[in-house]
Protein backbone atom coordinates (compact mmCIF):
# COMPACT_ATOMS: atom_id res chain seq x y z
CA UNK A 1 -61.27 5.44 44.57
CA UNK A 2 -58.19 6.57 42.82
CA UNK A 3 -57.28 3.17 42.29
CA UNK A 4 -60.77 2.53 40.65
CA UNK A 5 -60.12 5.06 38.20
CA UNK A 6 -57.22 4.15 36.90
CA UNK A 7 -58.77 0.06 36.28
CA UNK A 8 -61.37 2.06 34.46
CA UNK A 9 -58.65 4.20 32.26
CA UNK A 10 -56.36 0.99 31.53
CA UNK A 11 -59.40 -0.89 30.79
CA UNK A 12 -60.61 1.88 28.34
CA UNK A 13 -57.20 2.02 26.89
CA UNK A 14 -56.76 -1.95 26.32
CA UNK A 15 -60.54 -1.65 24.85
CA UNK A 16 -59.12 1.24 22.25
CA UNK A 17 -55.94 -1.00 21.37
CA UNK A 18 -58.40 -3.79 20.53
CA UNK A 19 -60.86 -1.94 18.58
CA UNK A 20 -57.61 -0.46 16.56
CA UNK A 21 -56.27 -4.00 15.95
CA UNK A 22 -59.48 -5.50 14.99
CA UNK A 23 -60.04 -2.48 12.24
CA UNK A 24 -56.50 -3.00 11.13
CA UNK A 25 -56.93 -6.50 10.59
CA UNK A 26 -60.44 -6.13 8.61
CA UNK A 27 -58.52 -3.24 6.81
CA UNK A 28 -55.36 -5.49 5.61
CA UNK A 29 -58.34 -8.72 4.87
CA UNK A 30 -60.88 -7.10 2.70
CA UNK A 31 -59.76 -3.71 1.73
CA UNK A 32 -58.65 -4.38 -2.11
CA UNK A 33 -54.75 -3.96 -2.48
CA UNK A 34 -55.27 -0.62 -4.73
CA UNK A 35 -57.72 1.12 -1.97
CA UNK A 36 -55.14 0.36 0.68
CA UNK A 37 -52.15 1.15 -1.11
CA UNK A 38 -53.91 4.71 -1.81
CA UNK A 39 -55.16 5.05 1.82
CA UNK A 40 -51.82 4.61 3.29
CA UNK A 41 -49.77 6.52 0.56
CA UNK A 42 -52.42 9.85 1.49
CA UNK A 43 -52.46 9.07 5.43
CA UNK A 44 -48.77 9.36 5.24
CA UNK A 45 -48.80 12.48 3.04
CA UNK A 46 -51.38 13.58 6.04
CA UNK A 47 -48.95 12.74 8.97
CA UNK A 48 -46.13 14.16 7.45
CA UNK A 49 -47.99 17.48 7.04
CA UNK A 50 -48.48 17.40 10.87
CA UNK A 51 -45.30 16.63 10.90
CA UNK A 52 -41.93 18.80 11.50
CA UNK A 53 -39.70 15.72 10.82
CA UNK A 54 -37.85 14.64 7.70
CA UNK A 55 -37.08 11.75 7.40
CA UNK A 56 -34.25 9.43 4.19
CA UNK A 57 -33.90 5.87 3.83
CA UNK A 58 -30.19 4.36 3.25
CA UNK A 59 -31.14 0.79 1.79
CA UNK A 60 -28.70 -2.08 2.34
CA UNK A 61 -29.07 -3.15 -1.17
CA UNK A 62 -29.52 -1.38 -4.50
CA UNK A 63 -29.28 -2.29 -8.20
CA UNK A 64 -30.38 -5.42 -10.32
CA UNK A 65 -28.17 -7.47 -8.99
CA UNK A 66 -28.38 -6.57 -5.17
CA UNK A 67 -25.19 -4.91 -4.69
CA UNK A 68 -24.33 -3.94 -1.31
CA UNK A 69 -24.79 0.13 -1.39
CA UNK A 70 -21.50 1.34 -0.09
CA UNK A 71 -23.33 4.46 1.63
CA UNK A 72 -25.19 2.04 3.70
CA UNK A 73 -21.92 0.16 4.97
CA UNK A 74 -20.54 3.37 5.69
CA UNK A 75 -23.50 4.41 7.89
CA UNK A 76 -22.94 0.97 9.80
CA UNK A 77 -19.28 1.69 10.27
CA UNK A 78 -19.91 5.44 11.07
CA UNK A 79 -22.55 4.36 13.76
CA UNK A 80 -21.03 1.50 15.35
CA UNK A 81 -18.70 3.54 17.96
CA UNK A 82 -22.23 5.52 18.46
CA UNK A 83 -24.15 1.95 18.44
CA UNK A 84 -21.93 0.18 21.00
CA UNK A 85 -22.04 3.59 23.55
CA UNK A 86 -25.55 4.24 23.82
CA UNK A 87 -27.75 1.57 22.18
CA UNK A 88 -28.95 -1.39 24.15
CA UNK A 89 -29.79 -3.94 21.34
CA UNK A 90 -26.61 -5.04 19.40
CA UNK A 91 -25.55 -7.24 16.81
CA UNK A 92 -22.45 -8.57 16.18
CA UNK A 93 -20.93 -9.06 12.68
CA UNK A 94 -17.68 -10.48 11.19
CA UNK A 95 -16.18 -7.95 8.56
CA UNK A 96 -14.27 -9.33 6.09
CA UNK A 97 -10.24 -7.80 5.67
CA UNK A 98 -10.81 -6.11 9.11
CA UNK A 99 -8.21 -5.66 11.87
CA UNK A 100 -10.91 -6.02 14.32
CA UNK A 101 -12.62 -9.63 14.80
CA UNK A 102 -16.60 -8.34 14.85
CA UNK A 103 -18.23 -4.82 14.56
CA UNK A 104 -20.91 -4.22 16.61
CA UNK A 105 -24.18 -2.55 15.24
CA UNK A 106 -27.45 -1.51 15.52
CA UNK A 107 -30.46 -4.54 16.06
CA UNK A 108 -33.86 -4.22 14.21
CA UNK A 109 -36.05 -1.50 15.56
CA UNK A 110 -32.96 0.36 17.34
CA UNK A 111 -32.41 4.18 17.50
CA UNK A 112 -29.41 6.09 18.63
CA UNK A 113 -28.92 10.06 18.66
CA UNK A 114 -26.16 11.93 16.65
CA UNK A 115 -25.50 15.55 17.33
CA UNK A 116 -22.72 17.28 14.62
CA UNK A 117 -21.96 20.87 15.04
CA UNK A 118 -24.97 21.49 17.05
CA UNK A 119 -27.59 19.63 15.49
CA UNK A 120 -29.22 16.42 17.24
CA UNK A 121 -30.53 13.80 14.49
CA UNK A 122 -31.97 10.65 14.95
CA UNK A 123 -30.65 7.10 13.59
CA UNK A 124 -32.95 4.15 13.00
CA UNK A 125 -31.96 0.48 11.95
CA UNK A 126 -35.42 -0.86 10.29
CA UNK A 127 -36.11 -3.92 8.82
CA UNK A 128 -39.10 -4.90 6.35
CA UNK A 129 -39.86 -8.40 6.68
CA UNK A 130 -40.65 -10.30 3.00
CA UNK A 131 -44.04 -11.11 2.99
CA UNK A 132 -43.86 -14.28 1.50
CA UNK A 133 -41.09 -17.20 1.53
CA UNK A 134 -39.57 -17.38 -1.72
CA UNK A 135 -35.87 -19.13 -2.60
CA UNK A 136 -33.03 -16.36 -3.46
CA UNK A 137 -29.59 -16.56 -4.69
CA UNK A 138 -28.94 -13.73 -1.88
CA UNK A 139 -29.73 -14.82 1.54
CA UNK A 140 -29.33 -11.13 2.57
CA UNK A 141 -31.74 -10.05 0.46
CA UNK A 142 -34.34 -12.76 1.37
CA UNK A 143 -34.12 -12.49 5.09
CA UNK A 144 -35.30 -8.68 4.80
CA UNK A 145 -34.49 -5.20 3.50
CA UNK A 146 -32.61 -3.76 5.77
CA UNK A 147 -32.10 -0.14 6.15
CA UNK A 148 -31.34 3.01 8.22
CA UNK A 149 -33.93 5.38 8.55
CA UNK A 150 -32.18 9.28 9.58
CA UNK A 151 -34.61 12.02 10.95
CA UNK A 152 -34.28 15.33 11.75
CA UNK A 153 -36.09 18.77 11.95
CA UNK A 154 -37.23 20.07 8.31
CA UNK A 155 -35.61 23.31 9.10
CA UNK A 156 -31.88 21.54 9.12
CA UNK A 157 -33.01 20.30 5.57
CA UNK A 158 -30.09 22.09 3.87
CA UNK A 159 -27.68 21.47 6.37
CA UNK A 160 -28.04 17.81 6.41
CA UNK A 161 -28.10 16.97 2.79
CA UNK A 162 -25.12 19.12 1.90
CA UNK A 163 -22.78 19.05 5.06
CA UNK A 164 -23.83 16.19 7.57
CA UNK A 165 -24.44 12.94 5.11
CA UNK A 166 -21.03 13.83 3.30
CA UNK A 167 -19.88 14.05 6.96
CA UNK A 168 -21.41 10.44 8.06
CA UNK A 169 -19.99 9.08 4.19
CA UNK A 170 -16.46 10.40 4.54
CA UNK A 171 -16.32 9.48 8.20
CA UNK A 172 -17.27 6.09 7.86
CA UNK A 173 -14.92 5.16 4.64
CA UNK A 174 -12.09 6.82 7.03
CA UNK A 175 -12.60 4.42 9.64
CA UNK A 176 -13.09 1.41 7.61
CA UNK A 177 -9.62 2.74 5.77
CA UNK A 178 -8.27 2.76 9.49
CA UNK A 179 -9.84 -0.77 10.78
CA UNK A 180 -8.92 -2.19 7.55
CA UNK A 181 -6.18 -5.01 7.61
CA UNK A 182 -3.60 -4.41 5.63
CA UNK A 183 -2.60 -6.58 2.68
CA UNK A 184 0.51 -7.53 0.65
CA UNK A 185 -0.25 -8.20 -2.93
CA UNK A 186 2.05 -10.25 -5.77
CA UNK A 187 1.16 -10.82 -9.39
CA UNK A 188 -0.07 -13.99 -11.22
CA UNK A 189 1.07 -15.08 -14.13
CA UNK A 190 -0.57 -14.75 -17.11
CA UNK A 191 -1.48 -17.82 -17.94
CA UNK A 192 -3.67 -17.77 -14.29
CA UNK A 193 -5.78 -14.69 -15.13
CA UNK A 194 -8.77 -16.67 -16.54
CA UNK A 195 -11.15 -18.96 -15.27
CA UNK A 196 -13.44 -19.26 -12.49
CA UNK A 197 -12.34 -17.09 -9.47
CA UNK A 198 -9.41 -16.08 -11.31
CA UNK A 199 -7.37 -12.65 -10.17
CA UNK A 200 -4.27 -10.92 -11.35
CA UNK A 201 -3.25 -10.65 -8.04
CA UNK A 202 -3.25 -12.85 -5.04
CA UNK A 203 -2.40 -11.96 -1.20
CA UNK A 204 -1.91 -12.48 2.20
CA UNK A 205 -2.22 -10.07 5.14
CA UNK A 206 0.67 -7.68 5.74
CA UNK A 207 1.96 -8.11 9.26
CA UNK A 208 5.45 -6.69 8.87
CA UNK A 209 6.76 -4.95 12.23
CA UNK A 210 9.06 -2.22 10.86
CA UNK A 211 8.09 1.38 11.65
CA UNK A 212 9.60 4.48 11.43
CA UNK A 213 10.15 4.08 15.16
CA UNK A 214 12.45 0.59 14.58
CA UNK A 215 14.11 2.20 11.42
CA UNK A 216 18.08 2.49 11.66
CA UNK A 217 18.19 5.88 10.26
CA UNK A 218 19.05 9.75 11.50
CA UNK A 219 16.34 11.18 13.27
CA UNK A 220 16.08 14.86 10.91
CA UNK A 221 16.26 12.40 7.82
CA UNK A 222 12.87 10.26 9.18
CA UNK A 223 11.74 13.61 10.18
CA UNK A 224 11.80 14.25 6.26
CA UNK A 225 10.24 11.25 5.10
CA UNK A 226 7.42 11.57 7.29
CA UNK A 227 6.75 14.79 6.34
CA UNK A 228 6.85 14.41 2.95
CA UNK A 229 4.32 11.38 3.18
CA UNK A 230 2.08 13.33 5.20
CA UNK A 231 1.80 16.04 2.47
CA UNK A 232 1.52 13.70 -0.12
CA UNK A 233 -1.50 11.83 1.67
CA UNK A 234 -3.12 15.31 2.00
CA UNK A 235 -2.92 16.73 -1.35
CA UNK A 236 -5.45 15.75 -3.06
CA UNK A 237 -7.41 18.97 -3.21
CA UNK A 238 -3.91 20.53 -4.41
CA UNK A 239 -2.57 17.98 -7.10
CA UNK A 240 -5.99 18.37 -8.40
CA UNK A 241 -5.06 22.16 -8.71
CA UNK A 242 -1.50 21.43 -10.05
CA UNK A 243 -3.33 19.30 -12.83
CA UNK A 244 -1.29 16.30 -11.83
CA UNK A 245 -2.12 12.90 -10.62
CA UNK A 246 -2.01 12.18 -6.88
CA UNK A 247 0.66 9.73 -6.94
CA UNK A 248 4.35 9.95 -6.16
CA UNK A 249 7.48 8.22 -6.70
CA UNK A 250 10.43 7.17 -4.44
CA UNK A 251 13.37 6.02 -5.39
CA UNK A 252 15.79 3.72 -2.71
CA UNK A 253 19.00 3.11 -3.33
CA UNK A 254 22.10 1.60 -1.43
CA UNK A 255 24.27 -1.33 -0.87
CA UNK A 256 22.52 -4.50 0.14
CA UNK A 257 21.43 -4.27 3.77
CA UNK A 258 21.06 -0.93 4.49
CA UNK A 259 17.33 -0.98 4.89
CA UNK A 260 15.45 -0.43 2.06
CA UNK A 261 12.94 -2.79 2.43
CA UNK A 262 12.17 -1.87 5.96
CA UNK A 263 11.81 1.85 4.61
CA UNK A 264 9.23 0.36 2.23
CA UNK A 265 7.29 -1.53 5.04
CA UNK A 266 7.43 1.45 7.57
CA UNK A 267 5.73 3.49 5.04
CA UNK A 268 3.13 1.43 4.09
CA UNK A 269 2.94 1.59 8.14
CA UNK A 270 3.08 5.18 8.84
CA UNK A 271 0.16 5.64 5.57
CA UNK A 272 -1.85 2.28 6.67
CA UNK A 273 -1.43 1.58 2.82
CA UNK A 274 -1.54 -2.04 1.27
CA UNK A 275 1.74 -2.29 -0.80
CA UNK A 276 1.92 -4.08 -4.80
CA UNK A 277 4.86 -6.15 -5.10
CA UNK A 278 5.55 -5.79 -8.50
CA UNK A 279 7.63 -8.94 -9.93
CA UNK A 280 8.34 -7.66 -13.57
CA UNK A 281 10.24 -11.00 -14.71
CA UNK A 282 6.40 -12.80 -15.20
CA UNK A 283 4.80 -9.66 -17.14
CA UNK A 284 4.85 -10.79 -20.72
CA UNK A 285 4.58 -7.65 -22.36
CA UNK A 286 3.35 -3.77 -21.96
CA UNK A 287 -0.10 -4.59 -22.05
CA UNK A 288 -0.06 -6.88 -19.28
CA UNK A 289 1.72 -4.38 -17.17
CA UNK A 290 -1.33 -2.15 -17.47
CA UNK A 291 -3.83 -4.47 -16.99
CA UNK A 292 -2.05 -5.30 -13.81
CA UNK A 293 -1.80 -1.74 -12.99
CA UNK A 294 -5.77 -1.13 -13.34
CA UNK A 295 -6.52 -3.61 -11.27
CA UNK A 296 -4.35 -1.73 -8.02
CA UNK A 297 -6.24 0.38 -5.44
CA UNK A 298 -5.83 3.40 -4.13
CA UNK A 299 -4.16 4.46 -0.87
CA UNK A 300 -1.27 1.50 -1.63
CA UNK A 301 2.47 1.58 -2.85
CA UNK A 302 3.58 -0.22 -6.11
CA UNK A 303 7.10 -1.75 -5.53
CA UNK A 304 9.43 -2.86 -8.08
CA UNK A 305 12.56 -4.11 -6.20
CA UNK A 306 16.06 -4.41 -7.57
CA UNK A 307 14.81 -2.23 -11.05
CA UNK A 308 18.43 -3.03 -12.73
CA UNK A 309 17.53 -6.28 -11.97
CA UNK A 310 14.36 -6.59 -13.42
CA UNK A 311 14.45 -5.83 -16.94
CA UNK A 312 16.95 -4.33 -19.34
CA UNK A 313 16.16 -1.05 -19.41
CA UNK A 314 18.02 0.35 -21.90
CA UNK A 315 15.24 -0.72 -24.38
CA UNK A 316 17.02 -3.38 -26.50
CA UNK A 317 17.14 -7.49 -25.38
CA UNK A 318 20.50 -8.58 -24.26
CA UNK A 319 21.17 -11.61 -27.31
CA UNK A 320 22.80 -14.78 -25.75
CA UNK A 321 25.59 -16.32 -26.58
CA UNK A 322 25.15 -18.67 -29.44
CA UNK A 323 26.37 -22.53 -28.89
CA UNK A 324 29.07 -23.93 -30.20
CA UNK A 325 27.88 -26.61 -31.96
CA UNK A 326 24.42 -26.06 -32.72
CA UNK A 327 21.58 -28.92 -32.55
CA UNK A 328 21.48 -31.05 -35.87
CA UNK A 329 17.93 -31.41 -34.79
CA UNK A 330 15.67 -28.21 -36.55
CA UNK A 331 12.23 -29.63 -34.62
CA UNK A 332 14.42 -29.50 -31.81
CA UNK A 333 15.97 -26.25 -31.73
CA UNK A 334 12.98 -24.42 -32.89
CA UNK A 335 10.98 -25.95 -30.27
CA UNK A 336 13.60 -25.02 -27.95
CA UNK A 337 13.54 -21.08 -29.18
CA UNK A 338 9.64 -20.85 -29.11
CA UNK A 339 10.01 -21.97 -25.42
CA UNK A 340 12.51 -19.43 -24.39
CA UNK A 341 10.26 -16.70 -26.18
CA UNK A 342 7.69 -18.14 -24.40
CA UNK A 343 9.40 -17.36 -21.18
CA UNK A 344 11.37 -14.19 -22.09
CA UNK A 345 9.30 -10.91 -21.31
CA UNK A 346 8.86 -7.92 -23.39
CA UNK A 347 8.31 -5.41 -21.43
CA UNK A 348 10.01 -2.09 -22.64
CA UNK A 349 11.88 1.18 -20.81
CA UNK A 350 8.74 2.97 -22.85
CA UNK A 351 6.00 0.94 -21.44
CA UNK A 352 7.78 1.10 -17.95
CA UNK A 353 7.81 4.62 -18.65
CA UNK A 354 3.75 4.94 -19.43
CA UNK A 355 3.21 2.77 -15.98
CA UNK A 356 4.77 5.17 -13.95
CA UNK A 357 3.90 8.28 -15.51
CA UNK A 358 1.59 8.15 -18.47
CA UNK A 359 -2.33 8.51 -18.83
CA UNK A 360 -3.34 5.21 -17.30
CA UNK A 361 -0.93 5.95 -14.43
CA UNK A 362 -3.38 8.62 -12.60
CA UNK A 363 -6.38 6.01 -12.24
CA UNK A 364 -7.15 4.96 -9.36
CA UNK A 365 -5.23 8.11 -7.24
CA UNK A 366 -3.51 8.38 -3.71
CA UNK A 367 -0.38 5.69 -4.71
CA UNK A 368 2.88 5.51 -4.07
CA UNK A 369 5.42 3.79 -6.57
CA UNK A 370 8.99 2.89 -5.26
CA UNK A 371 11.82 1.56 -6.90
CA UNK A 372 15.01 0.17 -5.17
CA UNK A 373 18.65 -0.60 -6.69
CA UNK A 374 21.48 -1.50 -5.09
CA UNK A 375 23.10 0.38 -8.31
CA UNK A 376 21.14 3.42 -8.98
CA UNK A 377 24.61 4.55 -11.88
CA UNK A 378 23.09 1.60 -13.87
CA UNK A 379 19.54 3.28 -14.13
CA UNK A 380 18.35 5.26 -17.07
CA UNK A 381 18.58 8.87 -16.22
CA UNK A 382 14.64 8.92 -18.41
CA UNK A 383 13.41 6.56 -15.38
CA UNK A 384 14.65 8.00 -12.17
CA UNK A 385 14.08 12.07 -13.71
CA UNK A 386 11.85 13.83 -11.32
CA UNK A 387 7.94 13.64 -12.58
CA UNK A 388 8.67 9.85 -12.31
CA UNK A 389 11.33 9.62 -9.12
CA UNK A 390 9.99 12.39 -7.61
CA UNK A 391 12.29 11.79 -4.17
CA UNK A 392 15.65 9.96 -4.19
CA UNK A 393 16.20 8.16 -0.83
CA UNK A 394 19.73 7.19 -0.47
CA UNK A 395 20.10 4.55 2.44
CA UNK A 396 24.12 4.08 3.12
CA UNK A 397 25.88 2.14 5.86
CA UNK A 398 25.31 2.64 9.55
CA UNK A 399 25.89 5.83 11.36
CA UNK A 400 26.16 6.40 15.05
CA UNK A 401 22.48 7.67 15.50
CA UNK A 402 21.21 4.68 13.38
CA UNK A 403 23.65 2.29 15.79
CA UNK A 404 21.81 4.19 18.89
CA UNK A 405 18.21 2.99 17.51
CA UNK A 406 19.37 -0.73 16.42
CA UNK A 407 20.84 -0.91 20.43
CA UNK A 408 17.45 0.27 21.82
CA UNK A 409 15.38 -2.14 19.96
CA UNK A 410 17.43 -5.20 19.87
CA UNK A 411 19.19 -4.59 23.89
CA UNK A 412 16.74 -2.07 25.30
CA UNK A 413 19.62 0.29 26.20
CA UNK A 414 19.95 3.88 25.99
CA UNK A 415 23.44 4.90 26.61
CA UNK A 416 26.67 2.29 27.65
CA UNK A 417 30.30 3.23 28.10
CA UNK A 418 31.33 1.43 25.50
CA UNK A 419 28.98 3.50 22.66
CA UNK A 420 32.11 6.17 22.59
CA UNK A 421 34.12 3.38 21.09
CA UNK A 422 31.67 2.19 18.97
CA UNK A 423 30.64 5.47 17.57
CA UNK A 424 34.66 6.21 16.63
CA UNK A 425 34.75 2.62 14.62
CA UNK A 426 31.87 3.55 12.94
CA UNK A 427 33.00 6.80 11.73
CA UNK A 428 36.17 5.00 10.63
CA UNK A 429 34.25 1.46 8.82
CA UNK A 430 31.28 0.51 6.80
CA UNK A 431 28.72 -1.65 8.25
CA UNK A 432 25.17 -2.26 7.21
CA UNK A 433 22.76 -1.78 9.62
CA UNK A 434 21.75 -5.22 8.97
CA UNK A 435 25.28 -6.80 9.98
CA UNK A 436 25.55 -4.28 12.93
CA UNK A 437 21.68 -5.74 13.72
CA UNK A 438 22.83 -9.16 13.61
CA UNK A 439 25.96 -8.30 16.15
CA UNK A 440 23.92 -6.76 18.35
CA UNK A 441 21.08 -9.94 18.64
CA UNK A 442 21.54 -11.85 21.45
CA UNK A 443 22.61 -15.52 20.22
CA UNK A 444 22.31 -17.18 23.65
CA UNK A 445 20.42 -16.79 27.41
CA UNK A 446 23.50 -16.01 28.96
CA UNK A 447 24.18 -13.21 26.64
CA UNK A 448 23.90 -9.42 27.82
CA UNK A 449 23.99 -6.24 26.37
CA UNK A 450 27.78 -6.15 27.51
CA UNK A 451 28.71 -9.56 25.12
CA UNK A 452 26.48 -7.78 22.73
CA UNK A 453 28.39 -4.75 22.30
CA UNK A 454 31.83 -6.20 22.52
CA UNK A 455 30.88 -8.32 20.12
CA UNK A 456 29.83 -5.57 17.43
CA UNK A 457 32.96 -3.61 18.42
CA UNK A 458 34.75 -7.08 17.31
CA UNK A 459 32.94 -6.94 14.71
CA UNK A 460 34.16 -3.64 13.56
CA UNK A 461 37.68 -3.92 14.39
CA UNK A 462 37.88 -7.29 12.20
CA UNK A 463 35.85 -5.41 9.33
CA UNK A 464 38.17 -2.19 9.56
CA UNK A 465 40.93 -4.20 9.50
CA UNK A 466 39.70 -6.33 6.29
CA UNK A 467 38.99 -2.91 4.90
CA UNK A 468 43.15 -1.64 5.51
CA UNK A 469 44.11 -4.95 3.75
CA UNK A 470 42.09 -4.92 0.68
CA UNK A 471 43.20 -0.61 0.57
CA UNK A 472 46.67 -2.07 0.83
CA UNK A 473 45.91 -4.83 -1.54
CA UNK A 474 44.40 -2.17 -4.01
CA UNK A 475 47.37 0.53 -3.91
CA UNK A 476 49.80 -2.32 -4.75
CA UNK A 477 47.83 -3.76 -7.93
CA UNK A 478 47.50 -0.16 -8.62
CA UNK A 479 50.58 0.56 -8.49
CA UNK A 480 51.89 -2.74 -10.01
CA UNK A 481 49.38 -1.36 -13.01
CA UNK A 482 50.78 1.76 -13.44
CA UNK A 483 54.24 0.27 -13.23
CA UNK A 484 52.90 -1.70 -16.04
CA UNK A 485 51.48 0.85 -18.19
CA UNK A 486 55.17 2.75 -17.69
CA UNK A 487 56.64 -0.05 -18.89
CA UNK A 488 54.66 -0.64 -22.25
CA UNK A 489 55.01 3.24 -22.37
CA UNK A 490 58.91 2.76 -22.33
CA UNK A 491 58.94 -0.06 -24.78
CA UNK A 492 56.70 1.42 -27.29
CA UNK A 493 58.94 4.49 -27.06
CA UNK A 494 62.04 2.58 -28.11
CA UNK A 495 60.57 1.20 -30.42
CA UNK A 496 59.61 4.71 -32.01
CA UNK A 497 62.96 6.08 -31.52
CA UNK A 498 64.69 2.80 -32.87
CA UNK A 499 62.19 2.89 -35.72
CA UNK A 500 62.88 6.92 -36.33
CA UNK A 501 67.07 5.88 -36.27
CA UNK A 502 66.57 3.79 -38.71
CA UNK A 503 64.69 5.81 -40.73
CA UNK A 504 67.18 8.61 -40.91
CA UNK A 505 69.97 6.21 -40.93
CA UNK A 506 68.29 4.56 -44.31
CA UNK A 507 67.69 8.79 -45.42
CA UNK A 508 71.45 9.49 -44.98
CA UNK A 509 72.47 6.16 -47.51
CA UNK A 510 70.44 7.47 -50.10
CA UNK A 511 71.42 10.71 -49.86
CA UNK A 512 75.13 9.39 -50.03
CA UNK A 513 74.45 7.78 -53.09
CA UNK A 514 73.21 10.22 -54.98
């Protein structure tokens, strides 16, 4: 009997679906357009005032041109940790410049739950398929508009449009900052700006392994780099209150070897910045500099290495040395001179000074710009003042804690008897860590940690030595020049005196005379 009834209630309810799907289909075939469009637009209006729900539509693409809406790829990023968890229908996508190989997202017709600070919302991927087949120069596009659908009690009306959507936006750029891979960027020249595809910059993907872990530096003086980056990469509420643009400048200085682009890489590390290699020798003039700086992104670090190198700063060309015997040609030579302008750049200390500092200098926000010299005396104090320098990093020869880092990393040892030695030698001699590095790497199989270390303490016993020599070798041409300048001393003061005898001696005959 019971199972009677329920035939009769399925077969009632299959008879219901059927009448419904018959109506719809006379409804959509000879309904006028118009009468539907306002039957649908009032039944919805109806529904919704039944309703407790709101619900907002994030569209894939917006605009004339079908520009991918940034809001909705930072719903699909924001979701996709949510998606993967707790939805059963997923689609995998590529993402271009991504550390990971596919993110995986929502299908058509999915829904997932969200619940921020108390408050459960509902996530929709939708889909509305075109109604006819028509070509398109965006295959996105004409496959379907795609977009998320978010609903949620009216009530949390308020909340959600003011707190949770800047929540799901913020999130989701954050963790596409995160995921992002990393790039290292060099200028074009000039000349390859235009044309089809054309970019000031070009790149590759930044893979460099230094860290702040791997750096060959004292522990309290990472401490204080770190630090100050964090702060820096936080303060954009307060250098918006200061009135000053959220960038900052480092300056790195030392002998060759000591590290300084390994600091620059371990930063870009520790930030998850992309870092601007600057090459200032192909920038023809002031106005290319700028242009190149406009076209740099935020959350990345400028670097201009060697800076005494690069240009000379002190705001007037160096002239060369004029030939001997100049061409008889005049075609010649002025071809030759229109070439070498040609080549020569023109950037000044003043437009250098704008770049780092000036009004164009704060678009674009959250950068770094770092300069490194192996001389930082032949700098112009105007370039390397604080406002432009703001910290000055020096990075000097090798210490004993920086020694103790290098041995880790390159022999995977924490303490040996012979560090005691080492650590005296290096108190008494300069090394770079990169020559006490390439002591310490292992050349062969059959080489330990043992060969390793005598062979740095070799090392620095040969290099102390060669350091005595050329002390000696210095105190004797010093003294040798100071024996010197006695000498001429002596000479020119016999002169004087001879000079001042004969003088008086010439005085005494004219005197007897008269």
């Amino acid at each position: 009997m019971m199972t009677m009834m329920m035939g009769e209630k399925w077969a009632q309810l299959g008879s219901v679906i059927g009448s419904i799907m018959f109506a719809w289909a006379m409804f959509n075939q000879y309904f006028p357009q118009q009468l539907r469009d306002f039957i649908l637009k009032y039944g919805r209006k109806f529904v919704g005032f039944l309703s407790p729900n709101i619900h907002i539509t994030f569209h894939e693409f917006s605009g004339e041109y079908f520009k991918r809406s940034e809001a909705y790829a930072a719903i699909q990023t924001y979701l996709s940790d949510k998606s993967s968890m707790k939805a059963k229908n997923l689609k995998a996508e590529v993402v271009k410049d991504s550390s990971q190989s596919v993110i995986l997202s929502m299908a058509e017709n999915e829904e997932v739950t969200d619940e921020f600070e108390g408050v459960k919302l509902l996530w929709a991927s939708m889909k509305h398929a075109p109604r006819t087949q028509s070509f398109s120069w965006y295959p996105e596009a004409a496959d379907g508009k795609r977009y998320y659908k978010l609903t949620f009690h009216k009530s949390k009306r308020e909340f959600v449009t003011r707190t949770y959507i800047h929540h799901v936006l913020q999130e989701g750029k954050e963790i596409t900052v995160r995921n992002r891979q990393r790039k290292l960027y060099t200028n074009n020249p000039s000349q390859n700006w235009h044309g089809y595809q054309a970019r000031k910059w070009s790149h590759v993907a930044f893979e460099h392994p230094s860290t702040f872990d791997t750096l060959a530096m004292e522990s309290k003086k990472k401490e204080e780099i770190k630090n100050d980056l964090t702060k820096f990469s936080q303060g954009k509420e307060y250098y918006k209150k200061i009135g000053k643009a959220w960038k900052r400048g480092y300056l790195l200085y030392g002998p060759p070897g000591t590290g300084k682009s390994s600091m620059i890489a371990a930063m870009a590390d520790f930030l998850k910045y992309d870092i601007y290699d600057l090459e200032l020798t192909t920038v023809k003039d002031n106005t290319e500099l700028r242009k190149l700086l406009i076209e740099t992104t935020s959350k990345s670090i400028i670097v201009i290495e060697d800076i005494d190198c690069s240009l000379d700063l002190t705001g007037q060309r160096k002239k060369k040395k004029v030939e001997e015997e100049e061409t008889k040609d005049p075609v010649s030579k002025m071809a030759k001179d229109e070439e070498e302008e040609s080549n020569s750049t023109k950037v000044t200390l003043s437009g250098l000074l704008n770049f780092i500092d000036g009004i164009w200098s704060a678009t674009g926000g959250e950068r770094l710009i770092i300069f490194t010299t192996n001389h930082v005396e032949k700098l112009d104090p105007a370039l390397i003042r604080r406002g432009r320098m703001d910290k000055h990093i020096e990075l000097s020869y090798c210490c004993f804690q920086a020694f103790k880092v290098l041995a880790k990393n390159y022999l995977d040892v924490d303490s040996h008897p012979l560090f005691e030695t080492i650590g005296h030698l290096l108190e008494e001699t300069n090394m770079t860590p990169a020559d006490v590095a390439e002591n310490l790497m292992p050349k062969s199989l059959t080489e330990d940690a043992d060969t390793c270390l005598k062979n740095l303490i070799e090392a620095l016993e040969t290099a102390k030595e060669e350091a005595r020599k050329k002390a000696e070798e210095d105190m004797r041409l010093k003294v040798e020049k100071e024996e010197k300048e006695k000498q001429q001393v002596a000479q020119e003061d016999v002169k004087v005196d001879e000079s001042l005898a004969k003088e008086v001696k010439e005085n005494c005959v004219e005197v007897g005379k008269g």
